[in-house]
Protein backbone atom coordinates (compact mmCIF):
# COMPACT_ATOMS: atom_id res chain seq x y z
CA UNK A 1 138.13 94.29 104.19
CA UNK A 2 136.94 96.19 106.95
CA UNK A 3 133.58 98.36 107.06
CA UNK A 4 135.19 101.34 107.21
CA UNK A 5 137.89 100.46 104.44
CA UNK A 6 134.20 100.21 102.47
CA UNK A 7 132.45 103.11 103.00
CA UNK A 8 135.91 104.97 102.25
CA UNK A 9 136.25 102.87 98.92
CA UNK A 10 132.29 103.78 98.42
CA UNK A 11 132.80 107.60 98.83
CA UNK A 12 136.23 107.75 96.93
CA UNK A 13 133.81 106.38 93.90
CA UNK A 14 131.06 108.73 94.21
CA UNK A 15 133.52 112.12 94.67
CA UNK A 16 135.79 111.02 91.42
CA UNK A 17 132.32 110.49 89.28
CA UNK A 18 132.18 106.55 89.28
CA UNK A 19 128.97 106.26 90.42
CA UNK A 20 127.10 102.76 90.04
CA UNK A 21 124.43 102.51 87.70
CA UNK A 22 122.69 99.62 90.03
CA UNK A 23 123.18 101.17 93.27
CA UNK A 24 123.81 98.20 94.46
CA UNK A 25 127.37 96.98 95.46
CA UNK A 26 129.13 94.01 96.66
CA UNK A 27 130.69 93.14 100.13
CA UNK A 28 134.06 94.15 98.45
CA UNK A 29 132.41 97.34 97.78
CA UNK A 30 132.16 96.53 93.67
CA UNK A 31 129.46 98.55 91.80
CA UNK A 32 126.67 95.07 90.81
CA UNK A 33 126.46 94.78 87.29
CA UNK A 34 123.15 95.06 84.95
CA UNK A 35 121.84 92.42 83.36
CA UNK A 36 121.11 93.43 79.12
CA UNK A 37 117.96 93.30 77.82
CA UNK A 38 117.43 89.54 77.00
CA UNK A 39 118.96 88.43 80.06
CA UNK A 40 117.90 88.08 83.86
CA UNK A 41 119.34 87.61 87.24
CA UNK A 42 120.43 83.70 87.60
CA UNK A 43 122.21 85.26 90.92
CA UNK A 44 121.66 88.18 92.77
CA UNK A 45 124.79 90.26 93.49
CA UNK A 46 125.78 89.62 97.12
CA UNK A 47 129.25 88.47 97.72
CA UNK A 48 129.78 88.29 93.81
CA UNK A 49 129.17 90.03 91.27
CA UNK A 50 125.78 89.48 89.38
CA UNK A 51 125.55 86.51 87.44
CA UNK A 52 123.03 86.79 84.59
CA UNK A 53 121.18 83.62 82.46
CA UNK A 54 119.61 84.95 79.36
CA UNK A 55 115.79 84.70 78.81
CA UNK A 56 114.52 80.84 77.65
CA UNK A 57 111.78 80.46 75.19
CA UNK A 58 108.74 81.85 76.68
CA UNK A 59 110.06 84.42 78.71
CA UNK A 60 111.68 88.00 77.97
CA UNK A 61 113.38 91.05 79.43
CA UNK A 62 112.45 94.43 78.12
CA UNK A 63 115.28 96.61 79.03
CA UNK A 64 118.59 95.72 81.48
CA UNK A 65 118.40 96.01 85.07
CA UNK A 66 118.53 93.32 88.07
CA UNK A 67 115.21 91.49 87.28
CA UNK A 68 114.68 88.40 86.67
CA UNK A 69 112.87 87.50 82.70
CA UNK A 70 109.19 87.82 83.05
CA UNK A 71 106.39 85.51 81.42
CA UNK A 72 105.31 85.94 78.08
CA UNK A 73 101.81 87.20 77.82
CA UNK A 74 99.03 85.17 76.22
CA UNK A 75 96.74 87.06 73.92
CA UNK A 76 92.64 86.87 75.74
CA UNK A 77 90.84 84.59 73.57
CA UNK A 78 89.64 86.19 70.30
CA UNK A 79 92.00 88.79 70.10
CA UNK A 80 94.55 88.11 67.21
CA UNK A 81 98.49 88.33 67.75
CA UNK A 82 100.31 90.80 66.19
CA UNK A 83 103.75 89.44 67.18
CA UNK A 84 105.38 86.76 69.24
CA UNK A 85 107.22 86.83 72.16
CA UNK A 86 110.86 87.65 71.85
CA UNK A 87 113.91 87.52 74.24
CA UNK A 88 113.31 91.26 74.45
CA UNK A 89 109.79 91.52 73.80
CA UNK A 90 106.52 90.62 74.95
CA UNK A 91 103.68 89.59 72.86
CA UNK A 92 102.08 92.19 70.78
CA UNK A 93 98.47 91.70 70.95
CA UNK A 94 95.67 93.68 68.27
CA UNK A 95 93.73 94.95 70.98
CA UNK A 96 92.37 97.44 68.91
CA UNK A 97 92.88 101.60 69.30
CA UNK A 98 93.04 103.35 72.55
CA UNK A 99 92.88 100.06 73.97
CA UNK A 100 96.60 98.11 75.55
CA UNK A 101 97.06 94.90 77.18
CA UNK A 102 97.44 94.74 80.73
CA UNK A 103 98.47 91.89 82.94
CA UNK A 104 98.47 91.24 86.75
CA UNK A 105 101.32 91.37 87.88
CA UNK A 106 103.81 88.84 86.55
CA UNK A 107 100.77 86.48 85.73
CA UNK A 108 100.96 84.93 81.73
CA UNK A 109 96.97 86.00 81.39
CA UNK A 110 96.34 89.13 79.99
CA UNK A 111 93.17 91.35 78.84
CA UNK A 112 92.52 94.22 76.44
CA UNK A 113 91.80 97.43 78.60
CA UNK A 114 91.07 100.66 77.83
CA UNK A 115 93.99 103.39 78.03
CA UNK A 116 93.89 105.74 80.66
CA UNK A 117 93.44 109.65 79.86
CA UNK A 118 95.85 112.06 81.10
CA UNK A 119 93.87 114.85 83.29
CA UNK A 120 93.37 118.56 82.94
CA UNK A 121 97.06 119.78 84.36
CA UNK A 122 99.05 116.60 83.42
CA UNK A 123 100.54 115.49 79.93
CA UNK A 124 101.28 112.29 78.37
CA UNK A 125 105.14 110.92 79.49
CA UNK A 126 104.57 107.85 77.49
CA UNK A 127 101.28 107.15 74.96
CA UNK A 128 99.29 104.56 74.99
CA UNK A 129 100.44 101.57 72.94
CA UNK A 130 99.74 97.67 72.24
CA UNK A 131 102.52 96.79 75.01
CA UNK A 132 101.55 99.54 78.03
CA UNK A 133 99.42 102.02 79.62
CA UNK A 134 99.36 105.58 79.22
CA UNK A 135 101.67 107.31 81.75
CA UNK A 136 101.34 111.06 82.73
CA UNK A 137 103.35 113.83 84.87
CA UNK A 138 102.28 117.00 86.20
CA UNK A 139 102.89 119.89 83.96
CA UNK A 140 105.76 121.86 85.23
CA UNK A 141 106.67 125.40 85.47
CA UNK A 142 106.17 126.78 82.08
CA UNK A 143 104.26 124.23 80.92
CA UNK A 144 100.37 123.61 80.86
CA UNK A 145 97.64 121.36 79.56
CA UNK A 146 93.90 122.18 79.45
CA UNK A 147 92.25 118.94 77.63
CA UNK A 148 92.06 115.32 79.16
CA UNK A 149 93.72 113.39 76.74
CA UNK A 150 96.10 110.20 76.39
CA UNK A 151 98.29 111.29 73.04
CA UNK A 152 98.69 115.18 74.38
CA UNK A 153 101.67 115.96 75.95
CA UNK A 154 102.17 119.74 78.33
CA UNK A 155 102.23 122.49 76.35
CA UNK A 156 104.41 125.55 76.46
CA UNK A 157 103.26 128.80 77.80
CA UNK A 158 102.28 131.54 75.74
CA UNK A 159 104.08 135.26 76.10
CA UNK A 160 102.07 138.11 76.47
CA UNK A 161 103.98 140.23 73.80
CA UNK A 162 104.70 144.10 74.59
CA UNK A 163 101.47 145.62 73.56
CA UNK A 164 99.54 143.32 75.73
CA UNK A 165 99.15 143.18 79.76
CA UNK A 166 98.78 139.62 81.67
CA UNK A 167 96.03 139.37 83.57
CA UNK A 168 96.48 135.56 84.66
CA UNK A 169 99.35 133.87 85.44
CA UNK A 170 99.96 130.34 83.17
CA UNK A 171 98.85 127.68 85.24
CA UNK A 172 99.12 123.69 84.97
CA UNK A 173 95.53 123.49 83.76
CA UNK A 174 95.56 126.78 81.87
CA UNK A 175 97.16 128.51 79.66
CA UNK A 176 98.16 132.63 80.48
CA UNK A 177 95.73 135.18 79.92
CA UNK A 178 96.93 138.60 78.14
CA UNK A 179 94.29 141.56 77.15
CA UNK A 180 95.95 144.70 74.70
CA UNK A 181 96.74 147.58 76.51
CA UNK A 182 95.26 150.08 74.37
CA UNK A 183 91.63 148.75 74.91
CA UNK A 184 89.14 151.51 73.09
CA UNK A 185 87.52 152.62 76.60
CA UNK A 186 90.81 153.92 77.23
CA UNK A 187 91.98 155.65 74.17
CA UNK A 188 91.99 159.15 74.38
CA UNK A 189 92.19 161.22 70.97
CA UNK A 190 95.46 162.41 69.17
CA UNK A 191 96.23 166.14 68.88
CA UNK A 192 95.93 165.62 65.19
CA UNK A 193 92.16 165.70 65.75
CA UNK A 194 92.56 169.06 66.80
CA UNK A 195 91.98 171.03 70.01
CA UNK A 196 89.38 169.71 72.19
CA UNK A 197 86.68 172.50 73.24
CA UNK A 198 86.98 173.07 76.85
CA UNK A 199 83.70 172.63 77.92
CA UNK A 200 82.07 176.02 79.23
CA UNK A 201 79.57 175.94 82.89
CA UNK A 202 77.09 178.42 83.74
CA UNK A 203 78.70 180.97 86.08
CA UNK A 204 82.55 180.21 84.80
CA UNK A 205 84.15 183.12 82.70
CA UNK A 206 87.71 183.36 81.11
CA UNK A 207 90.31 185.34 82.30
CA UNK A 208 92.89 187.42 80.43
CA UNK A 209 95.34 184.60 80.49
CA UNK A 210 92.66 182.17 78.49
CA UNK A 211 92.25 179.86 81.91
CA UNK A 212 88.91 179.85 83.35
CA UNK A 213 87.90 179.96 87.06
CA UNK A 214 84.61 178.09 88.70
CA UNK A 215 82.28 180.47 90.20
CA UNK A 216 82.10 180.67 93.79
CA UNK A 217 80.91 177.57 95.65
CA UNK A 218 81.95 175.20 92.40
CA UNK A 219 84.45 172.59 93.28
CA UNK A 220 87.49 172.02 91.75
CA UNK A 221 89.65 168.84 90.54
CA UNK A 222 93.25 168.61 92.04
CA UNK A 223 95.59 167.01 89.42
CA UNK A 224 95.78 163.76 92.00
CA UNK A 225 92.16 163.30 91.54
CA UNK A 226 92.16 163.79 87.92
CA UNK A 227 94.78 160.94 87.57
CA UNK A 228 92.72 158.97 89.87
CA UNK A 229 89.85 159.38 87.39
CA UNK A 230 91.56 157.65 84.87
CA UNK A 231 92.59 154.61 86.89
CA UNK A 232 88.95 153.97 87.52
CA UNK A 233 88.29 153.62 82.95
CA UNK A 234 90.89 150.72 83.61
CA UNK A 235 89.43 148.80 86.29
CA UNK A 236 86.02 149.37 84.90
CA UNK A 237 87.60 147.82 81.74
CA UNK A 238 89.34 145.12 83.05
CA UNK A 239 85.78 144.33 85.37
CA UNK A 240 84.26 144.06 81.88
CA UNK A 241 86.30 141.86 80.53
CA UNK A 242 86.33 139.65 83.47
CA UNK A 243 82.58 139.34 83.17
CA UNK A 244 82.54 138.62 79.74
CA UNK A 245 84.65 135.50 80.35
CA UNK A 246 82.24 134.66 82.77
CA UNK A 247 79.58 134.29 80.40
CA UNK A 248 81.57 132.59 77.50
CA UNK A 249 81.91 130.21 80.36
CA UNK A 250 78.22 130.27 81.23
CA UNK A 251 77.62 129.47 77.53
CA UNK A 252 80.15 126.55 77.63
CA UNK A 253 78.52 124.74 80.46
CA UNK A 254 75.40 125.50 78.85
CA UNK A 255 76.33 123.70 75.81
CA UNK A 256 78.17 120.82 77.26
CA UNK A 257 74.94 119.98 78.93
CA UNK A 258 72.83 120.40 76.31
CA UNK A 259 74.95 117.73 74.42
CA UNK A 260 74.60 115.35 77.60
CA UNK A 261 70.88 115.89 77.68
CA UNK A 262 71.11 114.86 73.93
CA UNK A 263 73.21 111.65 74.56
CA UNK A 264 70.63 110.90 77.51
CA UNK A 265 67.51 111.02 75.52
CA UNK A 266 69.10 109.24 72.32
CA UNK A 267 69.53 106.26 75.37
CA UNK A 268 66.49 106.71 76.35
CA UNK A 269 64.79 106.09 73.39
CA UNK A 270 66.98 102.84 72.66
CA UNK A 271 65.22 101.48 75.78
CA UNK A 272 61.71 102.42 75.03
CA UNK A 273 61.83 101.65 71.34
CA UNK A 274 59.08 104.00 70.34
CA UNK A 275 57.32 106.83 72.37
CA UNK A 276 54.83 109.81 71.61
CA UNK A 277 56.56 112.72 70.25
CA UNK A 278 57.65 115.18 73.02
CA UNK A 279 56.87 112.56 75.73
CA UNK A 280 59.03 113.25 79.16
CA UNK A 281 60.95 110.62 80.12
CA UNK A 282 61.62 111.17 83.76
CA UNK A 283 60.01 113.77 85.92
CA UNK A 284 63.46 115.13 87.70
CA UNK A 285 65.61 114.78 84.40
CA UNK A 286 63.94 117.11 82.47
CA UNK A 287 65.21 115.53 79.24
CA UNK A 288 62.39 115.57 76.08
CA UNK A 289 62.08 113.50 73.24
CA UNK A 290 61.09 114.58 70.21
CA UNK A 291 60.94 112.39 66.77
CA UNK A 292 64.36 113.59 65.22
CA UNK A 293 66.24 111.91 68.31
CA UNK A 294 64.25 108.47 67.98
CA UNK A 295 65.46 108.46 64.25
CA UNK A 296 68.45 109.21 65.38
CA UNK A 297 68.85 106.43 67.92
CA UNK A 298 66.63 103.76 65.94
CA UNK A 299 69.60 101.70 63.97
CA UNK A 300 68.64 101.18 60.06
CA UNK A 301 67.02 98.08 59.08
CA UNK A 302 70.45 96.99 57.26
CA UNK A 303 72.72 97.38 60.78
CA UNK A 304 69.94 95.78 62.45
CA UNK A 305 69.91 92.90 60.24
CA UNK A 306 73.73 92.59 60.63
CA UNK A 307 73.62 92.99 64.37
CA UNK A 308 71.53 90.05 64.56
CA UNK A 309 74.16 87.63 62.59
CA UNK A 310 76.83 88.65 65.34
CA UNK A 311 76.15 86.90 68.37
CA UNK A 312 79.18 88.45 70.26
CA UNK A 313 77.62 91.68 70.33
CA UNK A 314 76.14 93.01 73.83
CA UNK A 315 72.42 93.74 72.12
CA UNK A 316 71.58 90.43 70.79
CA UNK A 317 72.06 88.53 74.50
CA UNK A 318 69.15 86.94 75.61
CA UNK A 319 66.55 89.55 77.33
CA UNK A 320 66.86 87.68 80.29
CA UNK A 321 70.20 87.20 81.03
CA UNK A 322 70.55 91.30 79.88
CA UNK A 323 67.78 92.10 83.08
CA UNK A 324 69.95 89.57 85.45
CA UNK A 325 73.45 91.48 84.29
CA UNK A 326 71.31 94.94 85.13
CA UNK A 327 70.05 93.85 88.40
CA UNK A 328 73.59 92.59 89.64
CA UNK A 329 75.81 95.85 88.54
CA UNK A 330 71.89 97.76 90.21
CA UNK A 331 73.10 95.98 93.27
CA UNK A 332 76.56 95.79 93.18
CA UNK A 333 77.46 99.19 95.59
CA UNK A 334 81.19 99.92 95.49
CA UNK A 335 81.86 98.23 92.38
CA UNK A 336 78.40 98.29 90.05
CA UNK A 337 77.44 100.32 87.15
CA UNK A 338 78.94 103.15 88.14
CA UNK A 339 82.40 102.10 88.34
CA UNK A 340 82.17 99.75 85.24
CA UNK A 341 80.98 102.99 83.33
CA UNK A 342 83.91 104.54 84.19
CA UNK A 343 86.06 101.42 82.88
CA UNK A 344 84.07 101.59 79.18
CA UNK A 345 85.49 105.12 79.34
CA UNK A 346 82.43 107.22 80.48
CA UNK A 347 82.88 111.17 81.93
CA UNK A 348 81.77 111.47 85.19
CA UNK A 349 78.96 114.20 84.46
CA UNK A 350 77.28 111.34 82.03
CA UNK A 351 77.49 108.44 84.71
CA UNK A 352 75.76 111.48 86.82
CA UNK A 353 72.98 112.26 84.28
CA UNK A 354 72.44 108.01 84.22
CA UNK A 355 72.22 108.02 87.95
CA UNK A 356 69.27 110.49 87.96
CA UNK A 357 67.04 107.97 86.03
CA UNK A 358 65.21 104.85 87.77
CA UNK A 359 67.46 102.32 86.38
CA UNK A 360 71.05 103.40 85.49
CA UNK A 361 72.58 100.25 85.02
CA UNK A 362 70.32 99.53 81.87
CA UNK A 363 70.47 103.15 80.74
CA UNK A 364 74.25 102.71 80.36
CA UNK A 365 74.62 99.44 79.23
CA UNK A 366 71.79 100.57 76.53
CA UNK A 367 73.52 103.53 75.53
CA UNK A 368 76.97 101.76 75.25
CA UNK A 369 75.30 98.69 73.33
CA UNK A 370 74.29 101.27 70.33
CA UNK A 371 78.06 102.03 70.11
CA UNK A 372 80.08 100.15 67.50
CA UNK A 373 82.36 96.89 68.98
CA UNK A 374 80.11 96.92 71.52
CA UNK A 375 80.84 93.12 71.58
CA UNK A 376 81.19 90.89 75.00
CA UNK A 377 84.50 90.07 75.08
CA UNK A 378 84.89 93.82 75.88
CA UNK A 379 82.75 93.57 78.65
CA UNK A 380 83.84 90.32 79.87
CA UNK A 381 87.17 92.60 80.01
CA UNK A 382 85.74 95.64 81.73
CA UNK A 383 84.24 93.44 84.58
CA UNK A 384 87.11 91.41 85.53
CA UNK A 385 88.57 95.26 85.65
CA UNK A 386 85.97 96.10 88.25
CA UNK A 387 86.09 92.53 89.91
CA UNK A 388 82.71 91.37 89.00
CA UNK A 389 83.13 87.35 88.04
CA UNK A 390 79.35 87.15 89.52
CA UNK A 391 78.35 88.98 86.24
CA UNK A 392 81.25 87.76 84.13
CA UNK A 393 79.38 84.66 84.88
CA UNK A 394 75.98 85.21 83.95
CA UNK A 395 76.99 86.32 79.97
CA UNK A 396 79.78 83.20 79.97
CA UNK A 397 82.59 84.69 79.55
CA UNK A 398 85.69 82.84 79.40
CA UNK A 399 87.91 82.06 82.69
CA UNK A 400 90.89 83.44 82.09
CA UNK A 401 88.87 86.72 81.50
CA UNK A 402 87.64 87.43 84.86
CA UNK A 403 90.63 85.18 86.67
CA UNK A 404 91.73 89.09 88.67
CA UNK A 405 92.92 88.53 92.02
């Protein structure tokens, strides 16, 4: 069959609706069938048709398509298995919540990372589960989504109803913004109130007709400029309540950092065990101590007595090898404690408030060892994340943790 005898064939399929699910088409100009789930390409589709195999023990194929079957995943060591491999299945591993298992690439080894969070102006496609990552999209027109979260997905829009003006447009990140129309500043009272007293000025007089008339050199109000009187009570009203969301915002900030100075000093004090009430722990932080946040951040006697029968947890490794992990992540530039913050799930404004001490790296892994599962098979996981085997290495964590190409 000739080329053009194929691209004729090809567009004869496409006008009448038979269009090929695999895009992909023999030399005859056949549509290439899809392998099921459970099966994978044995051969490609070329000449013939596709010819599929299905999946031998060990190996699976989530969905149909023209793959071949993948590797079944091996759960990291310590981390239980929820449920075998299948033909159409990978292994389901108990990574625990907001955590998933990723893999690299098509590689058997796997690790326990945490799930990604959507960003202000995108929602959640797919949540995070046992078997993936979380997957966002863009809120479209319509749609919007102020909160970074990884179960959330875009809302819709809200309607400013018919007694209410917009003032701001919906946007991906934010929702619209409607004020009522008949704000108080602008209400003007009903006739059933009774006449309003026309106010009187020295050298005005009534006339027969009940009208008055300024006195000589008094100037008067044209109806134009009476009207325009009355558009200046609504921007003056809208101006106010444009600065009063200004300073709910104000207040906002103010409170988010007030909680970040909070989860700074309760760090803090983990490192310095005790200190004098009201002591100041860094010149350019500005952060205080007082004795509720020590109690705070000092665990009880029973937790610390339990913490010290669990070896896998970050805060019982040996002092020394804890200062050697410090200094490397201290030294580690592009990919140190800055970036493995962010892999432990950090904000960016904390890892900022960390930065502004003398030692970050201990300040954060202090502060994340106080949090519960703080254990080292989660950091083992977090640094092969970041590519750091140097300081997988120093706390002994097992090879196929930190094996990341």
């Amino acid at each position: 069959m000739s080329p053009f005898m194929i691209c004729t064939l090809l567009l004869l399929k496409v006008a009448l609706g038979d269009a090929c699910a695999s895009s992909q088409f023999t030399e005859s100009g056949q549509c290439c069938s899809l392998c099921p789930a459970g099966f994978g390409v044995e051969v490609e589709c070329g000449k013939e048709d596709t010819k599929c195999t299905p999946c031998p023990k060990g190996t699976f194929s989530p969905s149909e398509g023209l793959s071949p079957c993948l590797p079944c995943a091996r759960c990291p060591a310590g981390i239980p298995e929820l449920a075998s491999c299948s033909a159409t299945q990978d292994t389901t591993c108990d990574c625990g919540e907001d955590f998933y298992l990723w893999r690299q690439g098509e590689s058997s080894g796997g690790l326990c990372a945490i799930c990604s969070v959507c960003s202000r102006g995108e929602g959640v496609t797919r949540p995070c589960d046992p078997q993936g990552n979380t997957q966002c999209q863009v809120c479209g027109p319509g749609t919007f989504s102020e909160e970074r979260r990884h179960t959330k997905p875009c809302q819709i829009c809200s309607q400013c109803s018919d007694s209410e003006v917009e003032i701001r447009a919906c946007q991906p990140n934010s929702d619209s913004l409607c004020m009522d129309k008949k704000l108080h500043i602008l209400s003007r009272p009903s006739e059933s109130d009774g006449p309003r007293e026309t106010p009187r000025w020295p050298g005005v007089e009534g006339d027969e007709e009940g009208k008055t008339s300024p006195a000589p050199g008094t100037p008067r109000l044209t109806p134009q400029e009476e009207g325009g009187s009355s558009n200046i009570l609504a921007y003056v009203s809208i101006l106010a309540a444009v600065v009063l969301g200004l300073l709910l915002y104000v207040a906002y900030k103010c409170w988010t950092s007030c909680k970040q100075k909070k989860a700074l000093s309760k760090a803090r004090a983990a490192e310095l065990g005790t200190s004098p009430e009201g002591e100041k722990l860094h010149s350019d932080s500005g952060v205080f101590l007082d004795s509720h946040s020590l109690q705070d951040s000092q665990p009880s006697k029973g937790s610390k007595r339990d913490s010290k029968q669990d070896s896998r947890l970050y805060v019982n490794l040996a002092p020394h090898r804890q200062e050697e992990v410090e200094r490397l992540l201290q030294e580690g530039g592009g990919r140190g404690w800055r970036q493995l913050g962010g892999v432990l799930g950090y904000e960016p404004e904390q890892l900022d408030l960390f930065g502004r001490g003398e030692a970050p790296a201990h300040t954060l892994l202090s502060n994340w060892a106080q949090q519960e599962g703080s254990s080292l098979g989660l950091l083992c996981s977090a640094l092969a994340r970041i590519e750091r085997p140097d300081v997988a290495t120093v706390l002994t964590c097992p090879t196929q943790g930190v094996s990341v190409v």
